[in-house]
Protein backbone atom coordinates (compact mmCIF):
# COMPACT_ATOMS: atom_id res chain seq x y z
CA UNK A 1 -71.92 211.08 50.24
CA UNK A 2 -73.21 214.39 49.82
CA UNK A 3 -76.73 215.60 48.67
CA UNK A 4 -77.34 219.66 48.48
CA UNK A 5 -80.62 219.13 46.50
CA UNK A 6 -82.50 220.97 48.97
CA UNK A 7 -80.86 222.56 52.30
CA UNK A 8 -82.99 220.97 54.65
CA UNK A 9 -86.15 222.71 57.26
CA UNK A 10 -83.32 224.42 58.82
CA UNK A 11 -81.83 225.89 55.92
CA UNK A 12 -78.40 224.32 56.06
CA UNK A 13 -76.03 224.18 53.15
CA UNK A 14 -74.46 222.06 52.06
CA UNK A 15 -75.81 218.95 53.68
CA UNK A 16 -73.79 215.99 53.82
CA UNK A 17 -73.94 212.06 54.85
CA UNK A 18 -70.63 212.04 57.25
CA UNK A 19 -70.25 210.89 60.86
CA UNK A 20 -66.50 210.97 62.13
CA UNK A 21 -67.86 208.43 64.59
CA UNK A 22 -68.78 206.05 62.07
CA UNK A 23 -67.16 202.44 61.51
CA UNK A 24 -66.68 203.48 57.52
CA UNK A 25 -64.95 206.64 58.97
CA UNK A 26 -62.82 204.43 61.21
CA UNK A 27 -62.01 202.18 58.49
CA UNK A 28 -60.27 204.87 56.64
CA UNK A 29 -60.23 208.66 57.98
CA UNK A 30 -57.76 210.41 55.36
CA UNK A 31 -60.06 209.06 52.22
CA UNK A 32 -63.10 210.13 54.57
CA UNK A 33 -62.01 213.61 55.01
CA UNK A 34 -60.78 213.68 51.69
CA UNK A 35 -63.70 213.03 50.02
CA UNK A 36 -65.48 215.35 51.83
CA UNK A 37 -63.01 218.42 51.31
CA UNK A 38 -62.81 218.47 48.44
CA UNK A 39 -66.60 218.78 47.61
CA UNK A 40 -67.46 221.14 50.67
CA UNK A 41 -64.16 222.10 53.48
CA UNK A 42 -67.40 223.92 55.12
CA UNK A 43 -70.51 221.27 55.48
CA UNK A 44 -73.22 220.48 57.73
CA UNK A 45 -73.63 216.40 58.77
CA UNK A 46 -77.16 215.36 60.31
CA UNK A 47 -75.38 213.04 62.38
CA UNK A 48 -75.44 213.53 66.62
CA UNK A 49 -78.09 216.17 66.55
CA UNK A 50 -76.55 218.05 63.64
CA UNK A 51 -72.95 219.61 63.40
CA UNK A 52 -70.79 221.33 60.82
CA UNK A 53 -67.45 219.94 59.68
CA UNK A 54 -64.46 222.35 59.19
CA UNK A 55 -62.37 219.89 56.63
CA UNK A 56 -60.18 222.67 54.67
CA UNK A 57 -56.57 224.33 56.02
CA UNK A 58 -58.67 227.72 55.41
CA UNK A 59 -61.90 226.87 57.05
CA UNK A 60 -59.95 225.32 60.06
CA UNK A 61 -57.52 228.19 60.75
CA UNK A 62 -59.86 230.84 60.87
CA UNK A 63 -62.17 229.25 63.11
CA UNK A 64 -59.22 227.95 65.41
CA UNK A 65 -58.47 231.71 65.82
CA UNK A 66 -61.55 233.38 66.33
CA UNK A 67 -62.61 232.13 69.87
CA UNK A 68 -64.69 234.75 70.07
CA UNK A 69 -67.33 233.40 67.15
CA UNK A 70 -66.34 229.61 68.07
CA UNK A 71 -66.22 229.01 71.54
CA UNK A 72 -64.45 225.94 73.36
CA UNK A 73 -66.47 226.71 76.71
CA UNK A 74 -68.63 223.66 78.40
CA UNK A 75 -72.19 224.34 77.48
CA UNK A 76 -75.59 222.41 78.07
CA UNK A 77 -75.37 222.65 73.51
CA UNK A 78 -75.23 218.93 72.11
CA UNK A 79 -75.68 217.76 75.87
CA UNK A 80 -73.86 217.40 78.74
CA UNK A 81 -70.18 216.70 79.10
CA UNK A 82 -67.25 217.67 77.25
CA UNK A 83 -67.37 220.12 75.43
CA UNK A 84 -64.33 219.70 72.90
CA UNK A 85 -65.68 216.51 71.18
CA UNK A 86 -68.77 215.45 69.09
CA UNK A 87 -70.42 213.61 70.71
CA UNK A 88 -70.11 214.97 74.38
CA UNK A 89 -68.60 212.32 76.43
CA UNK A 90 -69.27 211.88 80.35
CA UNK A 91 -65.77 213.88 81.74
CA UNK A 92 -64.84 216.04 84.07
CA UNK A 93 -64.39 219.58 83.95
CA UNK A 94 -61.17 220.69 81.67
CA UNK A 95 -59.24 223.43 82.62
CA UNK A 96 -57.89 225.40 80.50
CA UNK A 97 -58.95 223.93 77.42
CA UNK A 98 -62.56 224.56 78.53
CA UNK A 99 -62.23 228.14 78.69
CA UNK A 100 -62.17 231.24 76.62
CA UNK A 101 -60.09 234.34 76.63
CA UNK A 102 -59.50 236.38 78.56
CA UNK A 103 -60.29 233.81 81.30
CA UNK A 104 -58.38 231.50 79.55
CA UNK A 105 -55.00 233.64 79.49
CA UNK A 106 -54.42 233.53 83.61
CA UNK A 107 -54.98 229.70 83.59
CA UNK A 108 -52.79 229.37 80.84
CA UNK A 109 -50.28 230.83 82.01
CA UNK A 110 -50.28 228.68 85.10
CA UNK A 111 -49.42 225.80 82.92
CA UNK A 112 -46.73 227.07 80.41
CA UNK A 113 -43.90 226.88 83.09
CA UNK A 114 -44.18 223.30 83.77
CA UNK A 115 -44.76 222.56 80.03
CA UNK A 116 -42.12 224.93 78.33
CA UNK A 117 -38.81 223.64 76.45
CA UNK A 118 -36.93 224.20 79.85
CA UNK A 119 -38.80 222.17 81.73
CA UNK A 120 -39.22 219.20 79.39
CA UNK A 121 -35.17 219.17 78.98
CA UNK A 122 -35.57 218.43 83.06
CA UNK A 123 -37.45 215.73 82.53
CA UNK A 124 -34.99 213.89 80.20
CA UNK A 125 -33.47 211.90 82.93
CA UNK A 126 -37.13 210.10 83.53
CA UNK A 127 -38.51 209.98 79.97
CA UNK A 128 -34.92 208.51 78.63
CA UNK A 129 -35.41 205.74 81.94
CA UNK A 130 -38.71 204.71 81.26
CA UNK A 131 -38.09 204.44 77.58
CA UNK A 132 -35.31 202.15 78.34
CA UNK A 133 -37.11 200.17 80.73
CA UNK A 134 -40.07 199.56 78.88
CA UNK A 135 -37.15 198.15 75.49
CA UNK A 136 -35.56 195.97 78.31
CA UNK A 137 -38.65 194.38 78.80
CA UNK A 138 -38.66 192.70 76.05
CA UNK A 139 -35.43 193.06 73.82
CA UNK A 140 -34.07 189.76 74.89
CA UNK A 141 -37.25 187.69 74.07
CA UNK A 142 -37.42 188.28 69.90
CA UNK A 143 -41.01 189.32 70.30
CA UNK A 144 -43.38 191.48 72.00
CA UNK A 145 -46.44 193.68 71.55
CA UNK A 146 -44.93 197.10 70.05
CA UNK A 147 -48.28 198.32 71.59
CA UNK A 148 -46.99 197.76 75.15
CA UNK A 149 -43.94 199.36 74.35
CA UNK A 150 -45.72 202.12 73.50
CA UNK A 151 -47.23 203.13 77.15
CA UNK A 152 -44.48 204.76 77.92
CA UNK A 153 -45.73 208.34 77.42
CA UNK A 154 -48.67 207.01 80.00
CA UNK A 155 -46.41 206.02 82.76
CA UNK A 156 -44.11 209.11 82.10
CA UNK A 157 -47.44 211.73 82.23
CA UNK A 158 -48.41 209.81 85.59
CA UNK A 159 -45.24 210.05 87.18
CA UNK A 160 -44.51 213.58 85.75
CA UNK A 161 -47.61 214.63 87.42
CA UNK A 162 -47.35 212.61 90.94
CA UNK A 163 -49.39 209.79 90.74
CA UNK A 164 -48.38 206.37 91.63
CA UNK A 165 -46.53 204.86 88.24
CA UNK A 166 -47.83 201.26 89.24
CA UNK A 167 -51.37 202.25 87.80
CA UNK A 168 -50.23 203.78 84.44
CA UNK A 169 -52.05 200.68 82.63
CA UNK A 170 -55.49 202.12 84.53
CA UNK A 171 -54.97 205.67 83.54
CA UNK A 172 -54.08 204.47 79.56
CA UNK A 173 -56.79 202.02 79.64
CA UNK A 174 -59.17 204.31 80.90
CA UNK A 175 -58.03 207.88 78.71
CA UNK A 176 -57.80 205.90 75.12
CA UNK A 177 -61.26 203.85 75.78
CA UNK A 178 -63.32 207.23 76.72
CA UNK A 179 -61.89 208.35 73.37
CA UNK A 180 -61.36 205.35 71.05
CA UNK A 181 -63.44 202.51 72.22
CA UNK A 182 -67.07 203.10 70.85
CA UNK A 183 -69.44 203.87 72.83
CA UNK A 184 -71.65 200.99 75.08
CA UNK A 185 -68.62 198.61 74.49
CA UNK A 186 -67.75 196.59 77.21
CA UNK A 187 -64.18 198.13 76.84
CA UNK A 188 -66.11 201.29 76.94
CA UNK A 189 -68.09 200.65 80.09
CA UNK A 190 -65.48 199.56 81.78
CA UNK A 191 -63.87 202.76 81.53
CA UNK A 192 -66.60 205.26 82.72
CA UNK A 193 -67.94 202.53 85.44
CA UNK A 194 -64.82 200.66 86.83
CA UNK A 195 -61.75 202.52 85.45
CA UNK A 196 -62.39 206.58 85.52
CA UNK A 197 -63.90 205.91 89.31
CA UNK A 198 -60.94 204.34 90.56
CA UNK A 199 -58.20 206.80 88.88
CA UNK A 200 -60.25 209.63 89.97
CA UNK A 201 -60.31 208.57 93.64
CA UNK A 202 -56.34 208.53 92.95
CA UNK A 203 -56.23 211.82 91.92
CA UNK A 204 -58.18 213.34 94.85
CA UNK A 205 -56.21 211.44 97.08
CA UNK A 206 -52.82 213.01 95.81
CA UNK A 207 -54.32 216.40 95.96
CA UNK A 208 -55.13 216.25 99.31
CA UNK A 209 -52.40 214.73 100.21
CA UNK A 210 -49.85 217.45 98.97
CA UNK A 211 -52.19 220.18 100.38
CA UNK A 212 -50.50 218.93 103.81
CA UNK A 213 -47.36 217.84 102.44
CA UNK A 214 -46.00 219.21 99.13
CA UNK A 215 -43.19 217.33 97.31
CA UNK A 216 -41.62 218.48 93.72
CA UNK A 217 -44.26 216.78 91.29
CA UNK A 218 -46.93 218.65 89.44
CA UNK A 219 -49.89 218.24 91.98
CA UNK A 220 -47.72 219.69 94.30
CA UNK A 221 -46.89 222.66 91.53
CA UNK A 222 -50.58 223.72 91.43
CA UNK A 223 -52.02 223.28 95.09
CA UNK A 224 -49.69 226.40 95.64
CA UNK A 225 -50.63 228.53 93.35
CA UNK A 226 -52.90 231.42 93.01
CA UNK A 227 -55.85 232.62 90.59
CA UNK A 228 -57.33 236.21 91.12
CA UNK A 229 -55.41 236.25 94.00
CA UNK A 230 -56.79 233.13 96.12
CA UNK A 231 -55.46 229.56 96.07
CA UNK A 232 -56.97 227.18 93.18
CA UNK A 233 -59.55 224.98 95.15
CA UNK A 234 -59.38 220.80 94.74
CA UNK A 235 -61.71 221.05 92.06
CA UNK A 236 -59.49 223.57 89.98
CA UNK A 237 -56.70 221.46 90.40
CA UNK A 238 -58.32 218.08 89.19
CA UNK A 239 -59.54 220.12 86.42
CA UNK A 240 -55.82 220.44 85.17
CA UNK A 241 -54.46 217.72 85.90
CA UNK A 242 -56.64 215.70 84.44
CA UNK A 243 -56.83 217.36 81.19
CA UNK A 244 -52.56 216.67 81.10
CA UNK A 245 -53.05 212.70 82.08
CA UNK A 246 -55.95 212.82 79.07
CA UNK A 247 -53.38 214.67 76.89
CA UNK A 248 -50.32 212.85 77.76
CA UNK A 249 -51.21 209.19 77.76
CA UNK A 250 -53.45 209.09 74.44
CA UNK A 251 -51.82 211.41 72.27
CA UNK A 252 -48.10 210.79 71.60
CA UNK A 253 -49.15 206.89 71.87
CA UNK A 254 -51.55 207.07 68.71
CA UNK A 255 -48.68 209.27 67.13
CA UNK A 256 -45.66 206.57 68.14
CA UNK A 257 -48.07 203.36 67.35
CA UNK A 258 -48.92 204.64 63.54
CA UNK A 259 -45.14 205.90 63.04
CA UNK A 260 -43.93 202.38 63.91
CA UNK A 261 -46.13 200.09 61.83
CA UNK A 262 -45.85 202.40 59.20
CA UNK A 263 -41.90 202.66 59.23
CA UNK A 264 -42.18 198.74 58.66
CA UNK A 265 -44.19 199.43 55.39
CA UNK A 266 -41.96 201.76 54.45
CA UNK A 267 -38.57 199.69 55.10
CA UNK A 268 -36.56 202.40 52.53
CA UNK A 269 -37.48 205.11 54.96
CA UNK A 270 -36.61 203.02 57.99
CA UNK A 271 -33.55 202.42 56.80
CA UNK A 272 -33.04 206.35 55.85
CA UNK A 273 -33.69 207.29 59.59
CA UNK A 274 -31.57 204.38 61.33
CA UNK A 275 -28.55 205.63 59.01
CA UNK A 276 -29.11 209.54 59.56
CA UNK A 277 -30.41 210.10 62.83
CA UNK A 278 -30.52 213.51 62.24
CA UNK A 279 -33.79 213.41 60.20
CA UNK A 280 -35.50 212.78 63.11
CA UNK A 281 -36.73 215.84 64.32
CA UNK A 282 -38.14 216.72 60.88
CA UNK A 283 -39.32 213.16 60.48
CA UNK A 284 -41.59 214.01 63.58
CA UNK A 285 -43.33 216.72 62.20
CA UNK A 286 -44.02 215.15 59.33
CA UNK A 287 -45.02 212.62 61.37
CA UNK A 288 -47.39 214.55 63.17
CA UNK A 289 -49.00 216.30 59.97
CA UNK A 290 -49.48 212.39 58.63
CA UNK A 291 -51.19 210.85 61.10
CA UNK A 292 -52.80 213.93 63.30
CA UNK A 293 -53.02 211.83 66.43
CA UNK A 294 -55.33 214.13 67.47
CA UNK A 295 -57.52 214.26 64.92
CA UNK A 296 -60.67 216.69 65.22
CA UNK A 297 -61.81 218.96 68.31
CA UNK A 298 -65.22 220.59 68.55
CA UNK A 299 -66.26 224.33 68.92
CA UNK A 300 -69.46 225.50 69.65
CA UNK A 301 -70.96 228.62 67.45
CA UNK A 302 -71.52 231.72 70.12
CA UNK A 303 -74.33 234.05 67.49
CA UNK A 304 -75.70 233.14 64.50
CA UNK A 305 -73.02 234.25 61.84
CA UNK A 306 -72.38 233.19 58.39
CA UNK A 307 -68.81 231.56 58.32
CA UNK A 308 -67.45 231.09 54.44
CA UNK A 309 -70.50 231.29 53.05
CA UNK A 310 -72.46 228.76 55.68
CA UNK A 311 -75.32 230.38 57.95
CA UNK A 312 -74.16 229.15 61.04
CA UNK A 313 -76.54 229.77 63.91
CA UNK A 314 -75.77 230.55 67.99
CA UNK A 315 -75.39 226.92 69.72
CA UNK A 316 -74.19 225.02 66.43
CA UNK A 317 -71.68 222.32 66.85
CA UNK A 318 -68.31 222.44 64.70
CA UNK A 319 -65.87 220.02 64.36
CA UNK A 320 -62.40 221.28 63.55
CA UNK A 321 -60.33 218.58 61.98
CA UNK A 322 -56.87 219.10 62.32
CA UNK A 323 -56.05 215.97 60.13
CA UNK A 324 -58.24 216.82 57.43
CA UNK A 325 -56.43 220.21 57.18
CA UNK A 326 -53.13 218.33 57.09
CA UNK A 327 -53.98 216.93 54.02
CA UNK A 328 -55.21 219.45 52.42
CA UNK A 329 -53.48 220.10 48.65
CA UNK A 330 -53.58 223.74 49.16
CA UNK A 331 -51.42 224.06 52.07
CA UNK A 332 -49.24 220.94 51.28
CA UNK A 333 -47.37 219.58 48.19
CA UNK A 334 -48.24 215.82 47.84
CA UNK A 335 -50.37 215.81 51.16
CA UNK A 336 -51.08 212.19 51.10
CA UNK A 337 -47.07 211.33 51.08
CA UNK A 338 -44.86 211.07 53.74
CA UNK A 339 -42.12 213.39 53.02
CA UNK A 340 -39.56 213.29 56.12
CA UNK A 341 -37.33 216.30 55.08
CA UNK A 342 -40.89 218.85 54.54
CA UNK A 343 -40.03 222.03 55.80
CA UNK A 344 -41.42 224.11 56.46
CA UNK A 345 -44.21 222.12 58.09
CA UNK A 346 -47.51 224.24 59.48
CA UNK A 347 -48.98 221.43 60.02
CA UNK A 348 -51.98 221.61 62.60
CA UNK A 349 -51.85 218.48 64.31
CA UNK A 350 -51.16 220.69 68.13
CA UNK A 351 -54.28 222.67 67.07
CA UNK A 352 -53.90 226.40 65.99
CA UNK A 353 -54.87 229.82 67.83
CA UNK A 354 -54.75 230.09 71.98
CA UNK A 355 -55.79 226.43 72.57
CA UNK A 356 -53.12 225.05 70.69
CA UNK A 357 -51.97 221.80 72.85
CA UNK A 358 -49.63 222.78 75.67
CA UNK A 359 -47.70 219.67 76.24
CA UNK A 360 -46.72 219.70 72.40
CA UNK A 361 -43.21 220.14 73.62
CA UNK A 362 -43.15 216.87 75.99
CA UNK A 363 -44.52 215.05 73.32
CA UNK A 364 -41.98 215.50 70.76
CA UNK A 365 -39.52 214.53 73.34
CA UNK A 366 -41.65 211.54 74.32
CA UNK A 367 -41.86 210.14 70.58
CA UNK A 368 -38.03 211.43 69.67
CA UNK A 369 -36.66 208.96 72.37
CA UNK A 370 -39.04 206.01 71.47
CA UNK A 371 -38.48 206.69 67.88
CA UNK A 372 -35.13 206.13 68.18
CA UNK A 373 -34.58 203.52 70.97
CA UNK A 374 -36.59 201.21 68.86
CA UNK A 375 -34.65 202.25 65.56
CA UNK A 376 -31.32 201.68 67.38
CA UNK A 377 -32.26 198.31 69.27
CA UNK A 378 -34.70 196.68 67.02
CA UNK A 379 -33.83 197.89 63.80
CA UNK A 380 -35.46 194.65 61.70
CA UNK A 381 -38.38 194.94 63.28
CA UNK A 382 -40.81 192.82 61.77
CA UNK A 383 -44.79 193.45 61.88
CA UNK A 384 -47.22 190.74 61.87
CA UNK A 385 -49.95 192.87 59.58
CA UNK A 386 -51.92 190.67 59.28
CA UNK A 387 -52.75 190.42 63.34
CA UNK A 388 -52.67 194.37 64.00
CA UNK A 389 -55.86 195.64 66.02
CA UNK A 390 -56.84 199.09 65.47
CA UNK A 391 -58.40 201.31 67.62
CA UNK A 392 -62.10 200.65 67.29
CA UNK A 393 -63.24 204.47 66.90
CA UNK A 394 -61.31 206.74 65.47
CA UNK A 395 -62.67 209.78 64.89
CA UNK A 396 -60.64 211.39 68.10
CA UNK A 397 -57.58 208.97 67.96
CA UNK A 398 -55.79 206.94 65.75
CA UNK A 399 -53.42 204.53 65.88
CA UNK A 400 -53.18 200.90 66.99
CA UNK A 401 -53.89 199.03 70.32
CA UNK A 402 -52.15 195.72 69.47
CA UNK A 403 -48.94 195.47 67.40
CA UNK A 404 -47.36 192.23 67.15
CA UNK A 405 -43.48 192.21 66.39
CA UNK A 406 -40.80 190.39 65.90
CA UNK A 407 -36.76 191.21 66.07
CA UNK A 408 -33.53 190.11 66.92
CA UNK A 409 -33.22 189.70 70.40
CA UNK A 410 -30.71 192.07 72.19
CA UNK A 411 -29.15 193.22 75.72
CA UNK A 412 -30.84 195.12 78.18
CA UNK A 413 -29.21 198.57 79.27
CA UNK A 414 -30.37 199.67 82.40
CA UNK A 415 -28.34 198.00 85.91
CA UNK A 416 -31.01 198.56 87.98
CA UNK A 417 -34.47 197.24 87.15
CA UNK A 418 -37.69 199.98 87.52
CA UNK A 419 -39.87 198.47 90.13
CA UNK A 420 -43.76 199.15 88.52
């Protein structure tokens, strides 16, 4: 994999053969990363233009924290697009994940209310509904697609946020593929060419439409508020609430759809959590360290600097990867097992420094309640292995986009049926 022979015409060191993109990547990220941290947790890859990889706890805390040397601002560096992934893919404008302190502070801060503990305990009512709905689908029938079950954090961002709940499949289809699906796919083109246009249109629709008449959702929340002292325009708006629909759809999904299958490896475990409910919380975490849903964001390098020993120069590309550092032996005892009672846990999988993820809170809540819906109603679960479907790329997002199952059957819950 690696060859530091001689440093290249640019005078790069170490050079290695890595792409994160990459179906051998795909096929196995942990071993990927691992192989590569433990020869060189600071390294420069050839691949997309040229980029360096941050795969140690060290190497990826520091530069999480020092916005100042590694900047998360959209540039024209790499191309166009956005600016938080390697390659730059075709989105819009992200606020505030887009933007570096100070700026970033006053935006911020606009989002924390709606995203803090307090608020996410309001929301238990609809999360604990849809969660319920989405089980009564299909606990009477034996079988489903665990996959499908698993869209509930997408229709419980899109109603959270004020769109219409009927198009959740759109928004998930559309937020995983830009991420997961590689690139020129038909899956892929769908998404920038058919999907994105149409749930765009959506969103501009809403905003304008709560300009003139505001109800309690979270369009509504940010059409009235102020930056510098003026109103946030249309554009500022989209620019937040589309980064929450990319965030909440995608995220807790990939988390959920690897904790399931891998619960059904791991029957012992299973079992553990279905007796003791109370390891669930912990379980999560350790969850989240495992599998690092999200699994690398990019920086961009501000002025040539040297950076643990690596001459780093201004307009560099870095990938952070918060599920290499997960794994990494120094920070963790027996990083590559799942240990459900590991605390503490520092794990890195909401990212570190100002930018860490903002709607961490909603998704704990969002994987507690399918976590342990589907340990309480389908407790035998049984996984077809040998018909799973993995996410094609998954150098953003893992996890699993079909998951065929099988249980004994059992009785719906809710009285009233959800009309989507």
């Amino acid at each position: 994999m690696t060859d530091t022979s001689q440093p290249t015409a640019a005078g790069r060191c170490p050079v290695v053969h890595f792409d994160h993109n990459s179906e051998a990547h795909s096929a196995d990220p942990a071993g990927s990363y691992k192989r590569l941290r433990e020869e060189h947790p600071v390294a420069w890859s050839e691949s997309h233009g040229g980029y360096w990889v941050l795969s140690g706890y060290q190497s990826v805390f520091e530069a999480a924290r020092d916005d100042a040397t590694f900047s998360s601002e959209r540039n024209t560096h790499g191309g166009e697009g956005l600016s938080v992934v390697i390659p730059k893919t075709p989105m819009h404008f992200h606020i505030p994940i887009e933007i570096d302190p100070p700026e970033f502070r006053k935006w911020r801060k606009l989002v924390n209310p709606i995203t803090a503990p307090a608020a996410v305990e309001r929301m238990e009512t609809m999360v604990v509904k849809y969660v319920t709905w989405f089980i009564d689908e299909i606990i009477e029938q034996g079988q489903c697609d665990m996959a499908e079950v698993i869209g509930v954090p997408s229709v419980v961002t899109v109603d959270w946020i004020g769109l219409d709940p009927k198009d959740w499949k759109r928004y998930a289809f559309a937020h995983r593929a830009a991420l997961a699906e590689i690139p020129g796919t038909d899956n892929w083109q769908r998404a920038i060419e058919v999907e994105f246009p149409y749930i765009n249109a959506r969103t501009w629709e809403a905003i304008a439409d709560r300009r003139a008449n505001p109800t309690d959702d979270i369009i509504s929340y940010f059409v009235q508020q102020e930056i510098d002292g003026r109103p946030l325009t249309d554009d500022e708006v989209f620019s937040i609430v589309d980064l929450l629909l990319a965030g909440g759809v995608a995220t807790t999904a990939s988390l959920v759809s690897n904790t399931v299958v891998w619960l059904y490896q791991n029957q012992d475990v299973r079992q553990r959590l279905i007796d003791d409910p109370s390891l669930i919380d912990k379980a999560i975490e350790e969850f989240l360290r495992y599998f690092s849903p999200t699994q690398a964001l990019a920086r961009t390098v501000t002025g040539d600097t040297e950076f643990l020993g690596c001459p780093m120069k201004e307009g560099d590309r870095v990938l952070l990867s918060w599920a290499s550092a997960n794994r990494d032996s120094a920070q963790f005892e027996r990083p590559d097992e799942v240990d459900i009672t590991r605390w503490p846990n520092r794990h890195t999988a909401f990212g570190i420094g100002v930018h860490r993820c903002a709607g961490s809170n909603l998704g704990r809540f969002m994987a507690k309640e399918l976590l342990t819906q589907i340990l309480t109603r389908m407790p035998d679960y049984v996984i077809d292995l040998e018909a799973l479907e993995a996410y094609p790329h998954q150098g953003t997002n893992t996890g699993w986009q079909r998951i065929p199952a099988t249980y004994t059957p059992g009785p719906r819950r809710l009285t009233e049926p959800v009309e989507l």
